[in-house]
Protein backbone atom coordinates (compact mmCIF):
# COMPACT_ATOMS: atom_id res chain seq x y z
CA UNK A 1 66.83 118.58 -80.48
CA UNK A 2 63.98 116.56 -81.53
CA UNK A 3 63.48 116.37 -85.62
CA UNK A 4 60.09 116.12 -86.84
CA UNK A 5 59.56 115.08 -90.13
CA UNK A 6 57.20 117.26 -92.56
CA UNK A 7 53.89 115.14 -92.62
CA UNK A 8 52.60 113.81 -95.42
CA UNK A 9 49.34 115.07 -97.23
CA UNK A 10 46.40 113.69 -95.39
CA UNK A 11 43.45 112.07 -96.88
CA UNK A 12 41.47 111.79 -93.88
CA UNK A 13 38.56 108.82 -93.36
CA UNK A 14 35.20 110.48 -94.68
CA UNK A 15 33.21 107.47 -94.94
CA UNK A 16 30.52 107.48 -92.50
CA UNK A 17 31.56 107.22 -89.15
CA UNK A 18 28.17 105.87 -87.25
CA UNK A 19 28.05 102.60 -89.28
CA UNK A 20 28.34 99.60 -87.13
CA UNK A 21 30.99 97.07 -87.10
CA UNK A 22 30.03 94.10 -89.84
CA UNK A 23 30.34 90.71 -89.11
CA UNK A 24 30.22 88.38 -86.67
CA UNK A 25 32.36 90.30 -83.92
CA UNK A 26 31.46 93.79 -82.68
CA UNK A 27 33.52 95.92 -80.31
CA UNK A 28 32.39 94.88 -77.32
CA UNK A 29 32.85 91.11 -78.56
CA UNK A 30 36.40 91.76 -78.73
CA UNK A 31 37.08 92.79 -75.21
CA UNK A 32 35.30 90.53 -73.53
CA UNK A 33 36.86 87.10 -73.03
CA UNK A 34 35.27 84.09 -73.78
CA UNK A 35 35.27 80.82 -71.93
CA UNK A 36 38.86 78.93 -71.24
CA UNK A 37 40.23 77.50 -74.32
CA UNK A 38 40.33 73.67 -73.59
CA UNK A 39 43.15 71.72 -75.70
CA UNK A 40 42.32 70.44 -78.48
CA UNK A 41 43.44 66.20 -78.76
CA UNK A 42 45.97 64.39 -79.63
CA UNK A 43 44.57 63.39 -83.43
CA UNK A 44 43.52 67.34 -83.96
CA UNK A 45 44.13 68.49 -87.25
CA UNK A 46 46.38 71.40 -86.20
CA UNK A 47 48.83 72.13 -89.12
CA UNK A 48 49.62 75.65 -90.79
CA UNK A 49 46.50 75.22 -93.04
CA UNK A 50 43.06 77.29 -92.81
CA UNK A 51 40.96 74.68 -93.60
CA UNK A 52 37.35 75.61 -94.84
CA UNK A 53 35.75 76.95 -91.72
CA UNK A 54 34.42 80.60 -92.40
CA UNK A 55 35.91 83.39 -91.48
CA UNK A 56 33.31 85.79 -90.30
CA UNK A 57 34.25 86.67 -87.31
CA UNK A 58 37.48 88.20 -88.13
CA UNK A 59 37.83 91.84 -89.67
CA UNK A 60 37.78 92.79 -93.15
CA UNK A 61 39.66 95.38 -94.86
CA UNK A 62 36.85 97.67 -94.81
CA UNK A 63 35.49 96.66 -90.67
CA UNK A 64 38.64 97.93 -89.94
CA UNK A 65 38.77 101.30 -91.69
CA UNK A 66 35.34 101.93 -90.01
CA UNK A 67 36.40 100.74 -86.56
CA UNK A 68 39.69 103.26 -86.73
CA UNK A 69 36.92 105.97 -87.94
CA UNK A 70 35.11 105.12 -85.14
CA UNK A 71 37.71 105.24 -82.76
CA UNK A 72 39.24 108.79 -83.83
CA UNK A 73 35.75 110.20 -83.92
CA UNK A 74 35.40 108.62 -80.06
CA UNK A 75 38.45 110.27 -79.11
CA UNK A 76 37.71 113.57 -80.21
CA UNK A 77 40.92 113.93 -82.08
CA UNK A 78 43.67 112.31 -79.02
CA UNK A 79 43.79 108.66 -82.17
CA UNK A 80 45.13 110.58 -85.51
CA UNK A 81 44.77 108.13 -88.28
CA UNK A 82 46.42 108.47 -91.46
CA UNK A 83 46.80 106.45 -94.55
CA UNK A 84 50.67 105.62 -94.70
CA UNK A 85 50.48 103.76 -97.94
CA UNK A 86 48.65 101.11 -100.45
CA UNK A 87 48.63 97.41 -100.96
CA UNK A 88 49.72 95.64 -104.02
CA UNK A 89 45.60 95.79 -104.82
CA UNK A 90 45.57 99.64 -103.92
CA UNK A 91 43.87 98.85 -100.58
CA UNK A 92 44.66 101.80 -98.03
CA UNK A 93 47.36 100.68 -95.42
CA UNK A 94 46.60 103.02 -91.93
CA UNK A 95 48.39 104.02 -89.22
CA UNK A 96 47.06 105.02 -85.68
CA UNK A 97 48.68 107.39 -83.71
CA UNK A 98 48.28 107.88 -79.77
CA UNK A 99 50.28 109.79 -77.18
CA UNK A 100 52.98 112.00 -76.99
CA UNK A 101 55.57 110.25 -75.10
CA UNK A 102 59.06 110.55 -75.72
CA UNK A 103 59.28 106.50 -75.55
CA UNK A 104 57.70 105.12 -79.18
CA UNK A 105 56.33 101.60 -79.92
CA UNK A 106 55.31 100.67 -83.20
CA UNK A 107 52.60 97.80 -83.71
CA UNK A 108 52.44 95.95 -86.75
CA UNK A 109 49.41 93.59 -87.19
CA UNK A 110 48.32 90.85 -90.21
CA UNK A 111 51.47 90.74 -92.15
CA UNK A 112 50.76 87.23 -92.88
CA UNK A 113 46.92 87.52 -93.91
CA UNK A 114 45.37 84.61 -92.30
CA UNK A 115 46.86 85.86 -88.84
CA UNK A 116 44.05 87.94 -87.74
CA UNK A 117 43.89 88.01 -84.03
CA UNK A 118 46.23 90.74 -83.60
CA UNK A 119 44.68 93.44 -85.87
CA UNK A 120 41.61 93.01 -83.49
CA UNK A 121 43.65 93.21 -80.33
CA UNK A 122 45.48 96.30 -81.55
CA UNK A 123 42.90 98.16 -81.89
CA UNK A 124 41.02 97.35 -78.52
CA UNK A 125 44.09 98.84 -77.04
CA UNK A 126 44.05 101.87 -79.08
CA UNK A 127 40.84 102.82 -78.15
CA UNK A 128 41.58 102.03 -74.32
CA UNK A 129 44.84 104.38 -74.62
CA UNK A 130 42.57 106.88 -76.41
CA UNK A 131 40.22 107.24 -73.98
CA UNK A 132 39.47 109.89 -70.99
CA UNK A 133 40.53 107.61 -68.31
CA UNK A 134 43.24 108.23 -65.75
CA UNK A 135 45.10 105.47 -66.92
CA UNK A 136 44.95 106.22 -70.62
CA UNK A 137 45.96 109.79 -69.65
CA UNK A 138 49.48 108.43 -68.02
CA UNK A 139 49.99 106.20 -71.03
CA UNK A 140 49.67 108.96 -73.54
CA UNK A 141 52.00 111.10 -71.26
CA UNK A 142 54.83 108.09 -71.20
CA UNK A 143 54.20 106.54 -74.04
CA UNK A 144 53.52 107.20 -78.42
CA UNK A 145 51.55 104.24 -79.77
CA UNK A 146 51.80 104.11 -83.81
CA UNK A 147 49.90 101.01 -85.24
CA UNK A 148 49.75 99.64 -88.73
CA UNK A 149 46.40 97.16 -88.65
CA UNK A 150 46.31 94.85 -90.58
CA UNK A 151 49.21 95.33 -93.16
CA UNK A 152 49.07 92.26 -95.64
CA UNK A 153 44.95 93.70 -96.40
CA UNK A 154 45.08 91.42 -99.77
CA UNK A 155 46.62 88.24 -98.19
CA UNK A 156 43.70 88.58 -95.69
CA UNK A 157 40.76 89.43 -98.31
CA UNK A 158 42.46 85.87 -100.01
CA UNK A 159 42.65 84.07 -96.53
CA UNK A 160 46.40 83.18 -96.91
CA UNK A 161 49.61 84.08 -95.81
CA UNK A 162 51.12 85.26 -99.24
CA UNK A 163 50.15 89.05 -100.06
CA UNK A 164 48.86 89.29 -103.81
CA UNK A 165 51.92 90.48 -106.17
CA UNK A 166 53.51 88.40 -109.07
CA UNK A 167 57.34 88.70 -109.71
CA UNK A 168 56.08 90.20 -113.34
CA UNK A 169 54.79 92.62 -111.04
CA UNK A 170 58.23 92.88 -109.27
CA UNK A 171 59.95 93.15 -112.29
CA UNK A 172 57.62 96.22 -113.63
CA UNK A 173 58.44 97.95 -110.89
CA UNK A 174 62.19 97.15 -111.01
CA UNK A 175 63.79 96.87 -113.86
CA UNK A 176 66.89 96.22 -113.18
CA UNK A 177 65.51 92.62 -111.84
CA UNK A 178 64.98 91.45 -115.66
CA UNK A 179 66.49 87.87 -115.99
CA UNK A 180 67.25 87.68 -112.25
CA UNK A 181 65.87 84.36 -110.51
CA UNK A 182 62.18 84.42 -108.22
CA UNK A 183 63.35 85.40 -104.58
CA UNK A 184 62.76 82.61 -102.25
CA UNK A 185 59.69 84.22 -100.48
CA UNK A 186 57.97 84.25 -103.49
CA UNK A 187 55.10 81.41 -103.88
CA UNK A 188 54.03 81.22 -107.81
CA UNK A 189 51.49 78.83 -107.39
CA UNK A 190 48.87 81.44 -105.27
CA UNK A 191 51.08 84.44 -106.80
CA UNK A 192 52.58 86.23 -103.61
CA UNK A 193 55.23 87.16 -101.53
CA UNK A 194 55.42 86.61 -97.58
CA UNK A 195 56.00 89.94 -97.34
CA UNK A 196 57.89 89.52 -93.72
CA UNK A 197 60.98 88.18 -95.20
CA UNK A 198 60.98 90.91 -97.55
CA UNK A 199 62.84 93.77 -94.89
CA UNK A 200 66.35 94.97 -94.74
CA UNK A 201 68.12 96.71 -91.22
CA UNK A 202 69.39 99.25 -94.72
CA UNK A 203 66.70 101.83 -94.76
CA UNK A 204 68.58 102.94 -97.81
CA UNK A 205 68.77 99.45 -99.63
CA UNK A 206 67.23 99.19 -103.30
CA UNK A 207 66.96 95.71 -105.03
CA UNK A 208 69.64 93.96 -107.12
CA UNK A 209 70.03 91.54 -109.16
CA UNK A 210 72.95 89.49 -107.70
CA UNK A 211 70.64 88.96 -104.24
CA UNK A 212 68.47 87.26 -105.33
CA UNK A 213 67.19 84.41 -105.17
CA UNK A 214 68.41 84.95 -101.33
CA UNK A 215 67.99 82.76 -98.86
CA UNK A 216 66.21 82.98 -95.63
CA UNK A 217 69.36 83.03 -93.27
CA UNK A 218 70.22 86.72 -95.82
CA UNK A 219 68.20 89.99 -95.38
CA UNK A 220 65.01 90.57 -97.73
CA UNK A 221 64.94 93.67 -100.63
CA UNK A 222 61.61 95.63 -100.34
CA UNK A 223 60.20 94.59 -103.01
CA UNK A 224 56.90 94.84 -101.93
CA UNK A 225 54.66 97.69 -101.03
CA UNK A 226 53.61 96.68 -97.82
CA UNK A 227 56.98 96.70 -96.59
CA UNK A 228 57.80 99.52 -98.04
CA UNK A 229 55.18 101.16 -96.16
CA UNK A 230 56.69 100.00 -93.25
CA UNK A 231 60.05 101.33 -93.84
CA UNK A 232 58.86 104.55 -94.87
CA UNK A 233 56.29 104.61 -91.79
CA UNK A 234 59.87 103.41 -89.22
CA UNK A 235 62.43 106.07 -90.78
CA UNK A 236 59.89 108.89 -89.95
CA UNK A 237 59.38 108.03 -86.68
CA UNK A 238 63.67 107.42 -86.35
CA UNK A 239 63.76 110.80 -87.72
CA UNK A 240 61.37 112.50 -85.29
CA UNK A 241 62.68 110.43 -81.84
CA UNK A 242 65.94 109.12 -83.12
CA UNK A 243 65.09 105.52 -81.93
CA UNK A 244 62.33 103.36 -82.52
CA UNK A 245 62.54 101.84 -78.96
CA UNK A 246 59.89 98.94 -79.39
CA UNK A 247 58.42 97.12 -82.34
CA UNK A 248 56.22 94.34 -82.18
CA UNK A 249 54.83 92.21 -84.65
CA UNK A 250 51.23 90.15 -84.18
CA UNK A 251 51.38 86.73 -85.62
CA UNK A 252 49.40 83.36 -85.25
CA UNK A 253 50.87 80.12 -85.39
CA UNK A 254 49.29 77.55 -87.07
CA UNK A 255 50.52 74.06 -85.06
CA UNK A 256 49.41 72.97 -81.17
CA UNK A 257 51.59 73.29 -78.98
CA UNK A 258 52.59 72.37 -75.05
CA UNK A 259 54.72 74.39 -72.37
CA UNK A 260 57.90 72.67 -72.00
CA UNK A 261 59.99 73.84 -68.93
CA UNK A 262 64.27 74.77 -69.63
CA UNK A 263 65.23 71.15 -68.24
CA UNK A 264 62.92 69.13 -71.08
CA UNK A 265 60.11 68.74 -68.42
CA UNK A 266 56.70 68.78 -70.43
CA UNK A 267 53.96 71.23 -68.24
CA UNK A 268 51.09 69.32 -70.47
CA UNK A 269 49.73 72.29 -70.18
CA UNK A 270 48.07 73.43 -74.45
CA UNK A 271 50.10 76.83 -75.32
CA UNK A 272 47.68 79.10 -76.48
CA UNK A 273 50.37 82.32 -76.96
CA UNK A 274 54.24 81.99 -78.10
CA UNK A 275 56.78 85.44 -77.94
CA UNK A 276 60.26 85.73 -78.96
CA UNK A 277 63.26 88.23 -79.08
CA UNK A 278 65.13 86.11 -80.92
CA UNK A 279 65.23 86.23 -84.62
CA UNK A 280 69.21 86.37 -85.72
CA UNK A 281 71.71 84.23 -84.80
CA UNK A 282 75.19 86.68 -85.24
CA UNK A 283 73.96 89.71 -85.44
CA UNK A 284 77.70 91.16 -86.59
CA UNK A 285 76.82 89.17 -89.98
CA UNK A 286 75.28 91.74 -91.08
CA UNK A 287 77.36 95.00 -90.40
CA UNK A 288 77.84 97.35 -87.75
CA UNK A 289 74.77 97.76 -85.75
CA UNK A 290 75.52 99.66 -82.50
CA UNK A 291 72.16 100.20 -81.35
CA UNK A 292 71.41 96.12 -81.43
CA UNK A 293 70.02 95.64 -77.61
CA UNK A 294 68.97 91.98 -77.19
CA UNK A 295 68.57 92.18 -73.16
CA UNK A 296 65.98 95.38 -74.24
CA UNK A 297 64.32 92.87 -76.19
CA UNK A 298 64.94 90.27 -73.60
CA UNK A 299 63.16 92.56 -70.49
CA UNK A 300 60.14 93.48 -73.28
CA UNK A 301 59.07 89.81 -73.44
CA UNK A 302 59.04 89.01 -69.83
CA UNK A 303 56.87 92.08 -69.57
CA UNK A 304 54.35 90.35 -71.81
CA UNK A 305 54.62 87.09 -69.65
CA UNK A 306 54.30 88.38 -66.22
CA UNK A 307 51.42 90.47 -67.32
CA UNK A 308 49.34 87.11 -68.61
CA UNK A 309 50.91 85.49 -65.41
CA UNK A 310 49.33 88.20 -63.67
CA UNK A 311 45.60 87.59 -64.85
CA UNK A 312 45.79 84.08 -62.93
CA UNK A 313 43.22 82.70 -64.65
CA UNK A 314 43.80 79.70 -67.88
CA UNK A 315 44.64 79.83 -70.77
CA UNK A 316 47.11 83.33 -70.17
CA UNK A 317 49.16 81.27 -68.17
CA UNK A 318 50.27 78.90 -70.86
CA UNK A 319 52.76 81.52 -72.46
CA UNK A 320 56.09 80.00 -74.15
CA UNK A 321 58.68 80.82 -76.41
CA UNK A 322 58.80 80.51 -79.81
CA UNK A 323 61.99 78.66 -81.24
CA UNK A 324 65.09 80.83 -80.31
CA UNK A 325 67.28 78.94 -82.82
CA UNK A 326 64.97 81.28 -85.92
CA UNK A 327 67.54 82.83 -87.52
CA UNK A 328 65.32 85.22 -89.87
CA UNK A 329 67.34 88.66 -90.33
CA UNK A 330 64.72 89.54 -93.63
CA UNK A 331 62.15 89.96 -91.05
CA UNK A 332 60.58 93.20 -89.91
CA UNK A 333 61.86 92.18 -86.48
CA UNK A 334 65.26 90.64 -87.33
CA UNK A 335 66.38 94.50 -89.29
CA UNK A 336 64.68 96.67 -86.72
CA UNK A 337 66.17 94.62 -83.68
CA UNK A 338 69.74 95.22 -85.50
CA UNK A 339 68.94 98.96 -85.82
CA UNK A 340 68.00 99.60 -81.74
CA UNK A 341 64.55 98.65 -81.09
CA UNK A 342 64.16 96.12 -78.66
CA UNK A 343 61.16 93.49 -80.22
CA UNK A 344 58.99 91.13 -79.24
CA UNK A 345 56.87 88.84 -81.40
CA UNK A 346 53.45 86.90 -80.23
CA UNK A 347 52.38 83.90 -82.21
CA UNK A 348 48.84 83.19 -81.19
CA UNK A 349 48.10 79.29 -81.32
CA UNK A 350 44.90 79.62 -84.25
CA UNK A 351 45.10 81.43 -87.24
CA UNK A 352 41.97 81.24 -89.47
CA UNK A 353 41.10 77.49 -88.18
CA UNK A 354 38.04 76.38 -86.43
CA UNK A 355 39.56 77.00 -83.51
CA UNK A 356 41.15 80.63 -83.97
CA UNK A 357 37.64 81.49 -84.95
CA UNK A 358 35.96 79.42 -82.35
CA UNK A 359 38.20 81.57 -79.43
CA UNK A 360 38.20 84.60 -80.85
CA UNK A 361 37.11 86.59 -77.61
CA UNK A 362 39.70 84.51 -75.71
CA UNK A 363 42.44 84.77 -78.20
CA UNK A 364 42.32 88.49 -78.99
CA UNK A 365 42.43 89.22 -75.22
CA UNK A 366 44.91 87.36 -74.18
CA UNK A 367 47.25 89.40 -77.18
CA UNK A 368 45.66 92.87 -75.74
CA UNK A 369 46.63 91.92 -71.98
CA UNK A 370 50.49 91.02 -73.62
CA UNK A 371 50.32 94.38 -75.57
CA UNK A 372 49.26 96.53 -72.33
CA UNK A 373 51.55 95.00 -70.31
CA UNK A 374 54.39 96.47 -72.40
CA UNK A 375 52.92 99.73 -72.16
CA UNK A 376 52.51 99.33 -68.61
CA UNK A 377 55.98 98.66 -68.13
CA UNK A 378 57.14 101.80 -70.04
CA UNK A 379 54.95 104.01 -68.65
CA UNK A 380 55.51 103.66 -64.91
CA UNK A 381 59.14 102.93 -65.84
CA UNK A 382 59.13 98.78 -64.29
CA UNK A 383 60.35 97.77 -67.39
CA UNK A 384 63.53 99.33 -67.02
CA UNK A 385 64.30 97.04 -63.74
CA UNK A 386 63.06 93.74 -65.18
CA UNK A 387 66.55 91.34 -65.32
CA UNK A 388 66.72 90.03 -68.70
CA UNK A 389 67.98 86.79 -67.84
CA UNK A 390 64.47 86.06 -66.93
CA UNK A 391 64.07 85.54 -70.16
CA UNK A 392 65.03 81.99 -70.18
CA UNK A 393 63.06 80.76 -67.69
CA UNK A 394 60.01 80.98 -69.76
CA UNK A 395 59.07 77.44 -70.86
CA UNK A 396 60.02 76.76 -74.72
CA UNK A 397 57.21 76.03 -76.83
CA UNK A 398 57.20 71.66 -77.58
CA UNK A 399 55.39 69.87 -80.83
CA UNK A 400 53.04 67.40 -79.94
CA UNK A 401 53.14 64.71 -82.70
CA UNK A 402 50.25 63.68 -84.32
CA UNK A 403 48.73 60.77 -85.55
């Protein structure tokens, strides 16, 4: 029998709903693609920076909240957004809700807050899945779709990966933490936390002082309120379908990168898109975990390749993996992969560069094609058959040095 958690209160969106979009990017700019991303060269300045270009074209705290308004309103009801929780700043954290499917994928978007391209993707696939299309209809049948956009809302108002919490702040909160040394994740120079290394497979786990200041090969604490959200937002939905049977987390990576093939062989080919399942090396480390599934994680990720492999046309092609000696258990993927959901991550090449602005249309669609193919897959039940072992045939992602 099926639990279902009591809900809690609502505070439903009431701002109004037939604004427009703001900025630079409307709806319809996100779903089309752009031109074919050309590499950048050799001497590019492609490091984990942001640089100074503006940022526009990406979504703000409050775009979003009007393009989830929009989107229930479109749907007539079939999207149920709710507000799951607050930011360190008190900015609203949402989720999105579609289908009714006994399988349940949970997207989390902009947990580093200069990653934008995924918030933007997510929710071009929520409105497609919330839509009266025959399609849509057999997703929402297979399939429930919860999304959190854009978690890390104050890293991205600040353009940085750090959300926007001092350890005082911490400290307030807990206690107990008085006189206990900075955890590792925390930056005090721009006063934040990268809140993904903050996340513990113990849904139960509360902070003390003898963990910290941790390391990032040891589980994170919840210290912050945007993970915390996350937990809170995960144990209801392992209470109402007893596993969470996919989570996926939207990243960017900052560096370029080229396809490299299993036997060293450069492609030369510019990686626009890296995914992983791979984010602990011994599992076992870290208790008892029964449900851990790596080839469930291993068959999601070759669904996201063959469906850019699919499109046959550049840059989807150009899909690798992300290095599978990370070893990053405080992740949101690491503890949920060790409880039983099998997880993917995609690192889009451009985060709040010249160039992840520049490609936005290109970028954002190639993550949407990725996430639908996943959905896809569970819905008309292909991703069941998919050998795992294919999983290491996709080319590893390769530096190229620069000057």
């Amino acid at each position: 029998m099926t639990l279902t958690p009591p809900r809690r209160t609502r505070r439903r969106l009431t701002a109004l709903l037939a604004l427009p979009v703001a900025g630079a990017v409307g709806a319809a700019a996100l779903v089309a693609p752009s031109t074919a991303i050309a590499a950048p060269p050799l001497n590019a300045n492609c490091d984990s920076s942001t640089g100074d270009p503006a940022i526009s074209g990406f979504l703000t705290h409050e775009e979003v909240e009007r393009r989830l308004q929009q989107i229930e309103r479109t749907s007539n009801g079939t999207v149920d957004v709710d507000i799951a929780g607050f930011t360190n700043k008190k900015r609203e954290l949402w989720t999105a809700r579609v289908g009714e499917g006994d399988k349940v994928v949970l997207i989390q978007t902009q947990i580093h807050g200069n990653e934008p391209h995924g918030t933007m993707a997510s929710l071009n696939l929520l409105q497609t899945m919330g839509g009266s299309s025959v399609r849509a209809q057999k997703m929402r049948k297979a399939v429930t779709v919860v999304m959190i956009p854009q978690l890390n809302a104050d890293g991205a108002a600040l353009d940085r990966r750090q959300n926007d919490q001092t350890w005082a702040e911490v400290v307030k909160e807990f206690p107990a933490l008085a006189g206990a040394p900075e955890s590792w994740n925390y930056r005090s120079s721009v006063g934040g936390f990268d809140t993904n290394r903050d996340f513990n497979p113990d849904l139960d786990y509360t902070p003390k002082p003898a963990d910290f200041p941790g390391t990032s090969a040891g589980t994170g604490w919840y210290v912050t309120p945007e993970a915390r959200t996350v937990r809170e937002v995960y144990r209801g939905l392992e209470k109402e379908f007893g596993t969470v049977d996919v989570f996926v987390d939207l990243h960017n990576q900052g560096p370029c990168y080229t396809g490299q093939a299993p036997d060293g062989a450069g492609t030369g080919d510019y990686s626009t898109l890296s995914i992983s399942g791979r984010f602990i090396d011994d599992p076992t480390a870290f208790g008892d975990w029964p449900k851990f599934d790596y080839d469930a994680s291993r068959r999601l990720n070759v669904a996201v390749f063959d469906a850019l492999q699919q499109r046959g046309e550049s840059p989807y092609g150009t899909v690798t993996l992300y290095p599978q000696n990370t070893n990053l258990p405080g992740t949101a993927l690491g503890s949920f992969a060790l409880r039983g959901s099998a997880t993917v991550l995609f690192e889009t090449t451009g985060q709040t560069q010249s160039a992840g602005q520049r490609e936005i249309g290109q970028l954002v669609k190639q993550v949407e094609v990725g996430l639908t193919g996943i959905i896809d897959g569970l819905t008309d039940g292909t991703m069941a058959k998919i050998d795992p072992n294919r999983y290491e045939s996709i080319p590893e992602r390769q530096f190229i040095p620069r000057d």
